[in-house]
C-alpha atoms as a PDB file:
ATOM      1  CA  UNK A   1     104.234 -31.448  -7.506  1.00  0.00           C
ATOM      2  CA  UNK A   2     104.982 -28.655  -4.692  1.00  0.00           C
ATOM      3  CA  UNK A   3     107.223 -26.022  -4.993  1.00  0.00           C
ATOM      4  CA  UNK A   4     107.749 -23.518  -2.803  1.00  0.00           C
ATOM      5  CA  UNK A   5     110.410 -20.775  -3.181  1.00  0.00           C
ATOM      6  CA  UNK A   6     111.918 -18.151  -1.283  1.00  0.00           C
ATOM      7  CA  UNK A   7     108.453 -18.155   1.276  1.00  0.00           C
ATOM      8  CA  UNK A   8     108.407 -15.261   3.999  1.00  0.00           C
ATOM      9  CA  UNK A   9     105.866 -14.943   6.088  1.00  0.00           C
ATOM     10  CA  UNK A  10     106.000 -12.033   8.606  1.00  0.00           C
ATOM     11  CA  UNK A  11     103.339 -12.089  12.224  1.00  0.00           C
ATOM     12  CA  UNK A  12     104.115  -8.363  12.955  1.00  0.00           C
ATOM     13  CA  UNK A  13     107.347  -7.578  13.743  1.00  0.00           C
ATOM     14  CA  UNK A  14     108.173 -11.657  13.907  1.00  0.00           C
ATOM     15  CA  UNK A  15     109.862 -13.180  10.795  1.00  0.00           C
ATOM     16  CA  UNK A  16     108.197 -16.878  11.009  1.00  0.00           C
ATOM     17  CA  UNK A  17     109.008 -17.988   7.931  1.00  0.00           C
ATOM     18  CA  UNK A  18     112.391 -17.138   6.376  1.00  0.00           C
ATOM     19  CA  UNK A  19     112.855 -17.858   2.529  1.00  0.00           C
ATOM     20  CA  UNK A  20     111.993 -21.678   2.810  1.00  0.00           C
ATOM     21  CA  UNK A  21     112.289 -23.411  -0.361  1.00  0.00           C
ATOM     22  CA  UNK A  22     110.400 -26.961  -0.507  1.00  0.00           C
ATOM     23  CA  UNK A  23     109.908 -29.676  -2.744  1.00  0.00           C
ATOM     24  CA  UNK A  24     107.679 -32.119  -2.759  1.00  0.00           C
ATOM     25  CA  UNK A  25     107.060 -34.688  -5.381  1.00  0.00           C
ATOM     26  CA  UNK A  26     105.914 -37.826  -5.682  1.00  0.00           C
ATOM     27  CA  UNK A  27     108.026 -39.357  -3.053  1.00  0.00           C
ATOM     28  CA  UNK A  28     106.014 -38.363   0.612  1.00  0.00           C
ATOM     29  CA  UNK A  29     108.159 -35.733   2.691  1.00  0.00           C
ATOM     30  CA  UNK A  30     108.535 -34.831   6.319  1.00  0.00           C
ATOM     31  CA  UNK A  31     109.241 -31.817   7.830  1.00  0.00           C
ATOM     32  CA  UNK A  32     110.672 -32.179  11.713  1.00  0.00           C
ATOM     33  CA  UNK A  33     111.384 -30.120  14.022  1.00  0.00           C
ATOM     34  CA  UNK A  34     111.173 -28.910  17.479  1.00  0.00           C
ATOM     35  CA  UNK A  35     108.238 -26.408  18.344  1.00  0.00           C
ATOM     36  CA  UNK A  36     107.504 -23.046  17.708  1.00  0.00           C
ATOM     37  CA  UNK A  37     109.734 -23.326  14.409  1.00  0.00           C
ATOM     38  CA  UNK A  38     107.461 -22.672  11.892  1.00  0.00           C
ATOM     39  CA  UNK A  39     106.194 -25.789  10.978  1.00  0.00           C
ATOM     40  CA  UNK A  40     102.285 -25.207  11.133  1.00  0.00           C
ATOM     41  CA  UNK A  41     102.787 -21.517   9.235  1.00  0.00           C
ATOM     42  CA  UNK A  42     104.316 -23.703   6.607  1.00  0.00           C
ATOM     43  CA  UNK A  43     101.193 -25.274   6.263  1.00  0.00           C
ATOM     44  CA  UNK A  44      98.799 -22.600   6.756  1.00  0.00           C
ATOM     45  CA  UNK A  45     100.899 -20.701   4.147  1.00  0.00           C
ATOM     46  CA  UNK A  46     100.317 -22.982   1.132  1.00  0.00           C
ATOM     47  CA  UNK A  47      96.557 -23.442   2.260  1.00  0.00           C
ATOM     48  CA  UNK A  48      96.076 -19.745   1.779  1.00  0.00           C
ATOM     49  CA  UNK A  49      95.213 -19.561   5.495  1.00  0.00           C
ATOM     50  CA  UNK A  50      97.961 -17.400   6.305  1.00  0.00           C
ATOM     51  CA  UNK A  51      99.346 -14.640   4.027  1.00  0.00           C
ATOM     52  CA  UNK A  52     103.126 -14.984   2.513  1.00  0.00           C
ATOM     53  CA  UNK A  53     105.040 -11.781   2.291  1.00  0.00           C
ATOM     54  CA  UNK A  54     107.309 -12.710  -0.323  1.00  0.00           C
ATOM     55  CA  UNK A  55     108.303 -15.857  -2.539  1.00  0.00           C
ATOM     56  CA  UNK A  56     106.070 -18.215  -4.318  1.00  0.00           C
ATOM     57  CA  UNK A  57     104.168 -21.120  -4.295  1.00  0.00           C
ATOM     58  CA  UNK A  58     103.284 -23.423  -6.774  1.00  0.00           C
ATOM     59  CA  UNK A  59     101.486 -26.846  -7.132  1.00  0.00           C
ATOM     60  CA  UNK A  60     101.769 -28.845 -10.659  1.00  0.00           C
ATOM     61  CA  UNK A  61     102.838 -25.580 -11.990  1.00  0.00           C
ATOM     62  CA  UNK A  62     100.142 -23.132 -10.513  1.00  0.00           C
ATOM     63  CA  UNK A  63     101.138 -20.187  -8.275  1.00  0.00           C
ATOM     64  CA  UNK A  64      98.767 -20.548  -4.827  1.00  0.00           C
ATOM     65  CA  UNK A  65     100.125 -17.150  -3.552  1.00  0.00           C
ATOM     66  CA  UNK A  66      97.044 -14.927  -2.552  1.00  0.00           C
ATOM     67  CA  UNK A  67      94.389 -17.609  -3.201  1.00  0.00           C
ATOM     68  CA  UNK A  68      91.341 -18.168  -0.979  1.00  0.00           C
ATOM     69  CA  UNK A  69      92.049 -21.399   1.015  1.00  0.00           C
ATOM     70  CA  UNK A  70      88.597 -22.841  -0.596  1.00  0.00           C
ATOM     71  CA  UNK A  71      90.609 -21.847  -4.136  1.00  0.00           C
ATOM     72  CA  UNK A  72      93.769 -23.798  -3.250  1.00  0.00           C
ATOM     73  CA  UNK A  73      91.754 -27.054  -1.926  1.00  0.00           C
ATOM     74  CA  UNK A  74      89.724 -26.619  -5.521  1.00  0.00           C
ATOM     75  CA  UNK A  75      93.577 -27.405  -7.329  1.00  0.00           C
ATOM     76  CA  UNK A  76      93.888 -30.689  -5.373  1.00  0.00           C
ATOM     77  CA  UNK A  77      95.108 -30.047  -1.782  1.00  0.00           C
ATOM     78  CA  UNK A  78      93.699 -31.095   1.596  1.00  0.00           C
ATOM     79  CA  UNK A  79      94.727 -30.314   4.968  1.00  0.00           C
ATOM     80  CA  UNK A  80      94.434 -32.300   8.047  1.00  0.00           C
ATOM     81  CA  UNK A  81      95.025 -29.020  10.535  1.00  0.00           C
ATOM     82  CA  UNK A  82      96.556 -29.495  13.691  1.00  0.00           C
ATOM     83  CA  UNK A  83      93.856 -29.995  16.586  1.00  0.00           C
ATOM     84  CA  UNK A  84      91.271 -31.656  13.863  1.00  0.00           C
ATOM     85  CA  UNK A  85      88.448 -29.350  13.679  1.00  0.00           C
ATOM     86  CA  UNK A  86      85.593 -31.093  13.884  1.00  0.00           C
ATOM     87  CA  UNK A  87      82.527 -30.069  14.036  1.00  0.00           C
ATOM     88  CA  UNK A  88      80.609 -31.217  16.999  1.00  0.00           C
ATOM     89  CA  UNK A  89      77.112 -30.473  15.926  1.00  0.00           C
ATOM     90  CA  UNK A  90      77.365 -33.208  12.982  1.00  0.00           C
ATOM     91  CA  UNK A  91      77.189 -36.943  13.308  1.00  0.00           C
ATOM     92  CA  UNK A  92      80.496 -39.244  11.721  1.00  0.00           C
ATOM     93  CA  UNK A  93      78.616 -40.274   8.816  1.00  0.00           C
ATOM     94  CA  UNK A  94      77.428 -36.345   7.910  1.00  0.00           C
ATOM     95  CA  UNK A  95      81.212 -35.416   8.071  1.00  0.00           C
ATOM     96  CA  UNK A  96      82.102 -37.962   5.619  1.00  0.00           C
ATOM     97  CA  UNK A  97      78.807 -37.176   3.462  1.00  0.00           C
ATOM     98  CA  UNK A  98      80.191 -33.203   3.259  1.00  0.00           C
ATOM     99  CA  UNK A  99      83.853 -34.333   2.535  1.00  0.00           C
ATOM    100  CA  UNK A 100      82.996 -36.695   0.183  1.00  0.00           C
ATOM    101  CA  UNK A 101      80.183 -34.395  -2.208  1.00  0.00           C
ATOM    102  CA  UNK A 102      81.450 -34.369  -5.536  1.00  0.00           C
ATOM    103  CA  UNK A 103      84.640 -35.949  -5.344  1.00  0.00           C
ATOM    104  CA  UNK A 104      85.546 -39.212  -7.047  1.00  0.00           C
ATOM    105  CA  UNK A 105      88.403 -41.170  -6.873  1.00  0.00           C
ATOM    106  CA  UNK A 106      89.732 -44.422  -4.912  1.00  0.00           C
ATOM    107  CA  UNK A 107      88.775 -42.471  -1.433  1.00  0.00           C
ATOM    108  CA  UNK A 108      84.989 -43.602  -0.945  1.00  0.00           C
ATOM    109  CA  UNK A 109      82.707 -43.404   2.792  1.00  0.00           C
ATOM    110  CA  UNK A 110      82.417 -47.449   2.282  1.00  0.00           C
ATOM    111  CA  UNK A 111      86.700 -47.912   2.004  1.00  0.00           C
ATOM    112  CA  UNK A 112      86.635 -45.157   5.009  1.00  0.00           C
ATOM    113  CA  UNK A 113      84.342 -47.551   7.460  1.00  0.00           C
ATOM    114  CA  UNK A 114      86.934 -50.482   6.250  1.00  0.00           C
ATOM    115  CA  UNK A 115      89.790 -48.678   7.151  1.00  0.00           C
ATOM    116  CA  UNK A 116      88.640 -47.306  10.770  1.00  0.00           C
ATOM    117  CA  UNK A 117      86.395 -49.558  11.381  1.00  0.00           C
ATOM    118  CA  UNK A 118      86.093 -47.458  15.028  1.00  0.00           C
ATOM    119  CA  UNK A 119      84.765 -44.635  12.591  1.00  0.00           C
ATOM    120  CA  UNK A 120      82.224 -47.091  11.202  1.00  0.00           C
ATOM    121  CA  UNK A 121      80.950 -48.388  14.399  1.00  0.00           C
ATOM    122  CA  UNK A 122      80.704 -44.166  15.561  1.00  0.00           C
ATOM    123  CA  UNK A 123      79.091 -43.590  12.709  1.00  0.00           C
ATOM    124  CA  UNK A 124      75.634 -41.954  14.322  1.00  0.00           C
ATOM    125  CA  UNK A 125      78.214 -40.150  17.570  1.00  0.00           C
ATOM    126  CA  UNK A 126      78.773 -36.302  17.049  1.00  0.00           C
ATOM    127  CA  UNK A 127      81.917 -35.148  16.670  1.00  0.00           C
ATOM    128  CA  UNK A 128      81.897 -34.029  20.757  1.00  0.00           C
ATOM    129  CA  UNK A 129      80.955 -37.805  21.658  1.00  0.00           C
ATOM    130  CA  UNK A 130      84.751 -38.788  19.978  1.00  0.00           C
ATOM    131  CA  UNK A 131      87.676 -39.596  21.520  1.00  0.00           C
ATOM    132  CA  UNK A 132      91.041 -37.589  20.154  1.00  0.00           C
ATOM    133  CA  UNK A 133      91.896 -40.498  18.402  1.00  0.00           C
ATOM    134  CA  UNK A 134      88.461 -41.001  16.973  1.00  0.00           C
ATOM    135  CA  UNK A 135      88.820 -37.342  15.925  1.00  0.00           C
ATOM    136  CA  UNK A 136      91.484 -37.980  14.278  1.00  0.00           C
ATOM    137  CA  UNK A 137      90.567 -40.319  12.548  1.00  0.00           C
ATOM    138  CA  UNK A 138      87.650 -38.720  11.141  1.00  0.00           C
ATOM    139  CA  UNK A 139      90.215 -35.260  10.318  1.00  0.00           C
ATOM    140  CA  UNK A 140      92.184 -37.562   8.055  1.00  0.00           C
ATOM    141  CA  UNK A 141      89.305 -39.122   6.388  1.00  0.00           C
ATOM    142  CA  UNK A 142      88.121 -36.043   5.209  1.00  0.00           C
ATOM    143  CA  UNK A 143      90.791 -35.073   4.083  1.00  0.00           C
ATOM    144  CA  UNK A 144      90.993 -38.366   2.184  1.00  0.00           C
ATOM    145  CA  UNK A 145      87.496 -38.438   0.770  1.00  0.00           C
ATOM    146  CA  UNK A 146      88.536 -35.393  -0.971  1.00  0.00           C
ATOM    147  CA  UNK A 147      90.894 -37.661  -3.261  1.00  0.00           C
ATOM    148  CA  UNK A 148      93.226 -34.595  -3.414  1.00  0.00           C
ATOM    149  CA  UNK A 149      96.835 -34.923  -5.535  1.00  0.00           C
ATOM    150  CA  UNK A 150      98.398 -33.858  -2.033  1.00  0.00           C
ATOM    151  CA  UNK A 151      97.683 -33.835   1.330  1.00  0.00           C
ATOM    152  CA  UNK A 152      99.096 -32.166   3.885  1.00  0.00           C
ATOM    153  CA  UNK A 153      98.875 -33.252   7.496  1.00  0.00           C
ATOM    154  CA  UNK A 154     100.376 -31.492  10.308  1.00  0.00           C
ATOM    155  CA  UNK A 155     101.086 -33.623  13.557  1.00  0.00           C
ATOM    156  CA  UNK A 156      98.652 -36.465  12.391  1.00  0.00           C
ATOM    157  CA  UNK A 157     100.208 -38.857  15.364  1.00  0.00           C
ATOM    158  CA  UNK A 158      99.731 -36.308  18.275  1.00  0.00           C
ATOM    159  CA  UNK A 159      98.168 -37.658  21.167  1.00  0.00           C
ATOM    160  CA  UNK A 160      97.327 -40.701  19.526  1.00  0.00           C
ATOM    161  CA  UNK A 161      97.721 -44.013  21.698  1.00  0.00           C
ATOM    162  CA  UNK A 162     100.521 -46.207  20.066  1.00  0.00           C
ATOM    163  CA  UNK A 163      98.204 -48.884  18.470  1.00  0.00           C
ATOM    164  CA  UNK A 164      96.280 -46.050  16.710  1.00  0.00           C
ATOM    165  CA  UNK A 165      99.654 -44.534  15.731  1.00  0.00           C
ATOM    166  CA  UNK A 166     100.715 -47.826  14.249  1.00  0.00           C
ATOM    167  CA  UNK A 167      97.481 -47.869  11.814  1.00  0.00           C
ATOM    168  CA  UNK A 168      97.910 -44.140  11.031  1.00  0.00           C
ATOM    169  CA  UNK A 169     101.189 -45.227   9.913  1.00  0.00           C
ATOM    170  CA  UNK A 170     100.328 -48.112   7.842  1.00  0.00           C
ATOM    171  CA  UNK A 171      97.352 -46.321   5.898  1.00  0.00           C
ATOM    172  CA  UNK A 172     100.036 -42.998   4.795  1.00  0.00           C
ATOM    173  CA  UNK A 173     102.396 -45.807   3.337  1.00  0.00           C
ATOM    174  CA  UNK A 174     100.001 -46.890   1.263  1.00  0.00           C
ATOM    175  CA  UNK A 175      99.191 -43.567   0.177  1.00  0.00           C
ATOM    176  CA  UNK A 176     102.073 -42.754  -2.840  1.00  0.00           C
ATOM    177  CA  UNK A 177     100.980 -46.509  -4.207  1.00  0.00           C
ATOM    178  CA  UNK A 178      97.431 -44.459  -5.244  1.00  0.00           C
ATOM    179  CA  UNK A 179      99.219 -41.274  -6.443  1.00  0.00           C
ATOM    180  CA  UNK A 180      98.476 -39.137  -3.743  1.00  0.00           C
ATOM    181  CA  UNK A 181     101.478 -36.864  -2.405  1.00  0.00           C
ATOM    182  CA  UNK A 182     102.053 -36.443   1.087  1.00  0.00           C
ATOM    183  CA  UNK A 183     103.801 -33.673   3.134  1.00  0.00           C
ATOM    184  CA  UNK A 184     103.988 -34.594   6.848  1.00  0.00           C
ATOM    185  CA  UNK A 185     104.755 -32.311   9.672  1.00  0.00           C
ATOM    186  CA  UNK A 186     105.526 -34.235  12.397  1.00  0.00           C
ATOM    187  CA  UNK A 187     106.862 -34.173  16.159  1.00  0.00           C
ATOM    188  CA  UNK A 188     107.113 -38.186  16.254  1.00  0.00           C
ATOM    189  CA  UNK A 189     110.456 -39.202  14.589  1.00  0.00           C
ATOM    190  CA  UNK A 190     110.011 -42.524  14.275  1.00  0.00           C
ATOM    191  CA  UNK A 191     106.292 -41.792  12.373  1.00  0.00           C
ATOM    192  CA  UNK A 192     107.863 -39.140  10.481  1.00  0.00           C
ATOM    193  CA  UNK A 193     111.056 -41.899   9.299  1.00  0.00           C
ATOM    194  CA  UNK A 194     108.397 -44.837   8.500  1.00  0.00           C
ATOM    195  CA  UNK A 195     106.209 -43.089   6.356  1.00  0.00           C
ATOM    196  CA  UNK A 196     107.991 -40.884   4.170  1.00  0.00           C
ATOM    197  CA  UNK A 197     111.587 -41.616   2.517  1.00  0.00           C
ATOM    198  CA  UNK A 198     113.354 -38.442   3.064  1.00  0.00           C
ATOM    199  CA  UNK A 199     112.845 -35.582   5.609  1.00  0.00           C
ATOM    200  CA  UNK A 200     113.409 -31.920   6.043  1.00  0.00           C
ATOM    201  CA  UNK A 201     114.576 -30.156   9.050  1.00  0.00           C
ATOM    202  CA  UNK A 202     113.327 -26.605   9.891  1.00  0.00           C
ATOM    203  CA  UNK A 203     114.953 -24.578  12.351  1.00  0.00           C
ATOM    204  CA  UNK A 204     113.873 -20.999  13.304  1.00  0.00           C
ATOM    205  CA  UNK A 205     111.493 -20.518  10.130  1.00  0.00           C
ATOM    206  CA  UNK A 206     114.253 -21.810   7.813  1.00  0.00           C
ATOM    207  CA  UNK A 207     115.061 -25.317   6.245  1.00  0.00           C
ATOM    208  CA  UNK A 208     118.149 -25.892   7.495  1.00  0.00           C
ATOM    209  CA  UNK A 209     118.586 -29.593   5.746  1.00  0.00           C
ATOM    210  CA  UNK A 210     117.138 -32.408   3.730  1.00  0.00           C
ATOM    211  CA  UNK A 211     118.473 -35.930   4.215  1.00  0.00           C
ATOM    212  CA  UNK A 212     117.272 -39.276   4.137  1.00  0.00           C
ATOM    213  CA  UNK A 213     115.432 -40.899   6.819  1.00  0.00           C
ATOM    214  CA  UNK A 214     117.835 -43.548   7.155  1.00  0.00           C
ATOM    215  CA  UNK A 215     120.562 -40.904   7.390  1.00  0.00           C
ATOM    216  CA  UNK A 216     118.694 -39.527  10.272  1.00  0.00           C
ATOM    217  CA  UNK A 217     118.255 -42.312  11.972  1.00  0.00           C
ATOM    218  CA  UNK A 218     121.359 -43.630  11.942  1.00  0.00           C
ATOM    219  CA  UNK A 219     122.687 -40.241  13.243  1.00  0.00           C
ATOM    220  CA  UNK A 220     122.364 -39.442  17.289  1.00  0.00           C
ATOM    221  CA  UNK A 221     124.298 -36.842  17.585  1.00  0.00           C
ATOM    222  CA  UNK A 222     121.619 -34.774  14.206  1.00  0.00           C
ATOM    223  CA  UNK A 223     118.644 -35.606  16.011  1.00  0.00           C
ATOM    224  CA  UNK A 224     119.894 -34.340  19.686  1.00  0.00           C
ATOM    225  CA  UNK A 225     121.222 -30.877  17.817  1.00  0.00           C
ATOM    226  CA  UNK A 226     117.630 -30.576  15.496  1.00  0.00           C
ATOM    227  CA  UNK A 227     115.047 -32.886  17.459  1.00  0.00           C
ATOM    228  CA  UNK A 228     116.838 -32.019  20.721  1.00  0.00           C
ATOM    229  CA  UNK A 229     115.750 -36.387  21.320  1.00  0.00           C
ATOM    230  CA  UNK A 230     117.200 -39.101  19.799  1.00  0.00           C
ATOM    231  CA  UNK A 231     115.342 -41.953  17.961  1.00  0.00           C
ATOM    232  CA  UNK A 232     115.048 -44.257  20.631  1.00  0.00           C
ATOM    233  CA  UNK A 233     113.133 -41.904  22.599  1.00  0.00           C
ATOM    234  CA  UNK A 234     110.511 -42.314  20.128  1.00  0.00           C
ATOM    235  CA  UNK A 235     107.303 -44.747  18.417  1.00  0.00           C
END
């Protein structure tokens, strides 16, 4: 579905990205890591939010290189951007009215409100009158209501309480049962490992290695020397 190949991406005289090459198909991914390692570029960089320098990248066989973020949503991608983004001046149920304009698909307002029901009962609360979670909430929704082929979410679970983490979890799982791809950057191991089947490992703007989550999991001495935690630190 996602291929990226051989992606630099250069801040000035920093090399942030350093030839990753990335898969993603039907199965959802994770990418871990620790912080600062290029994670979010990685993101940014397929949006078209963030310009490569070299490589490609290409989506159901398109190349996104040098399109308009707006241009690379239009081919079937959302983002759920780290920090959420919402805009406080509009009301819950205008967000989801703008997300959802146009779009069709098994992503509607009325399966939103039954998902997060806390979104339903906000519905007339700005977006400043949320809590993080509720803001959340209402990031990932958009990006559902956009019924994309793939979305990409980066640090969904941060600074989520663990009951709200738990849900977030259970709604991604059920997201490759309706055809939707999922690449998920994520701090939290133990989200990262329940959702998606396999996860990659980026160190220092590179990919260093791909394994199963089981694999992972199973493995202490991995997560202290990528993670710098081990599993039961985590979920």
């Amino acid at each position: 579905m996602l291929e990226i190949r051989g992606l630099d991406v250069h801040y000035g005289q920093a090399h942030v990205l350093q030839g990753v090459t990335l898969d993603v198909g039907a199965q959802p991914l994770a990418v871990i890591g620790r912080n600062g390692m290029g994670k979010t570029t990685l993101c940014q960089t397929v949006m078209g939010m963030v310009a490569a320098s070299g490589g490609e990248v290409r989506f159901e066989g398109r190349p996104l290189v040098g399109l308009a973020p707006n241009k690379v949503a239009g081919h079937g991608i959302a983002l759920v951007p780290q920090g959420r983004r919402t805009f406080p001046s509009l009301t819950v149920h205008e967000h989801m009215i703008l997300a959802s304009r146009g779009r069709r698909g098994g992503w509607t307002i009325e399966r939103i409100y039954e998902t997060f029901p806390r979104l339903a009962e906000r519905r007339k609360n700005g977006g400043t009158q949320l809590s993080g979670g509720e803001q959340q909430m209402l990031a990932i929704s958009r990006a559902l209501l956009a019924n994309p082929r793939l979305v990409i979410m980066d640090e969904p679970s941060e600074g989520l309480a663990p009951v709200i983490v738990d849900h977030l979890v259970e709604v991604l799982r059920r997201l490759p049962s309706e055809g939707m791809g999922l690449l998920l950057v994520e701090q939290n191991l133990g989200v990262a490992t329940d959702v998606c089947p396999e996860v990659a490992i980026m160190v220092n703007g590179r990919i260093a290695t791909r394994m199963p989550s089981a694999t992972l999991l199973a493995d202490d001495a991995a997560q202290r020397r990528y993670l710098g935690v081990s599993a039961g630190a985590h979920h």
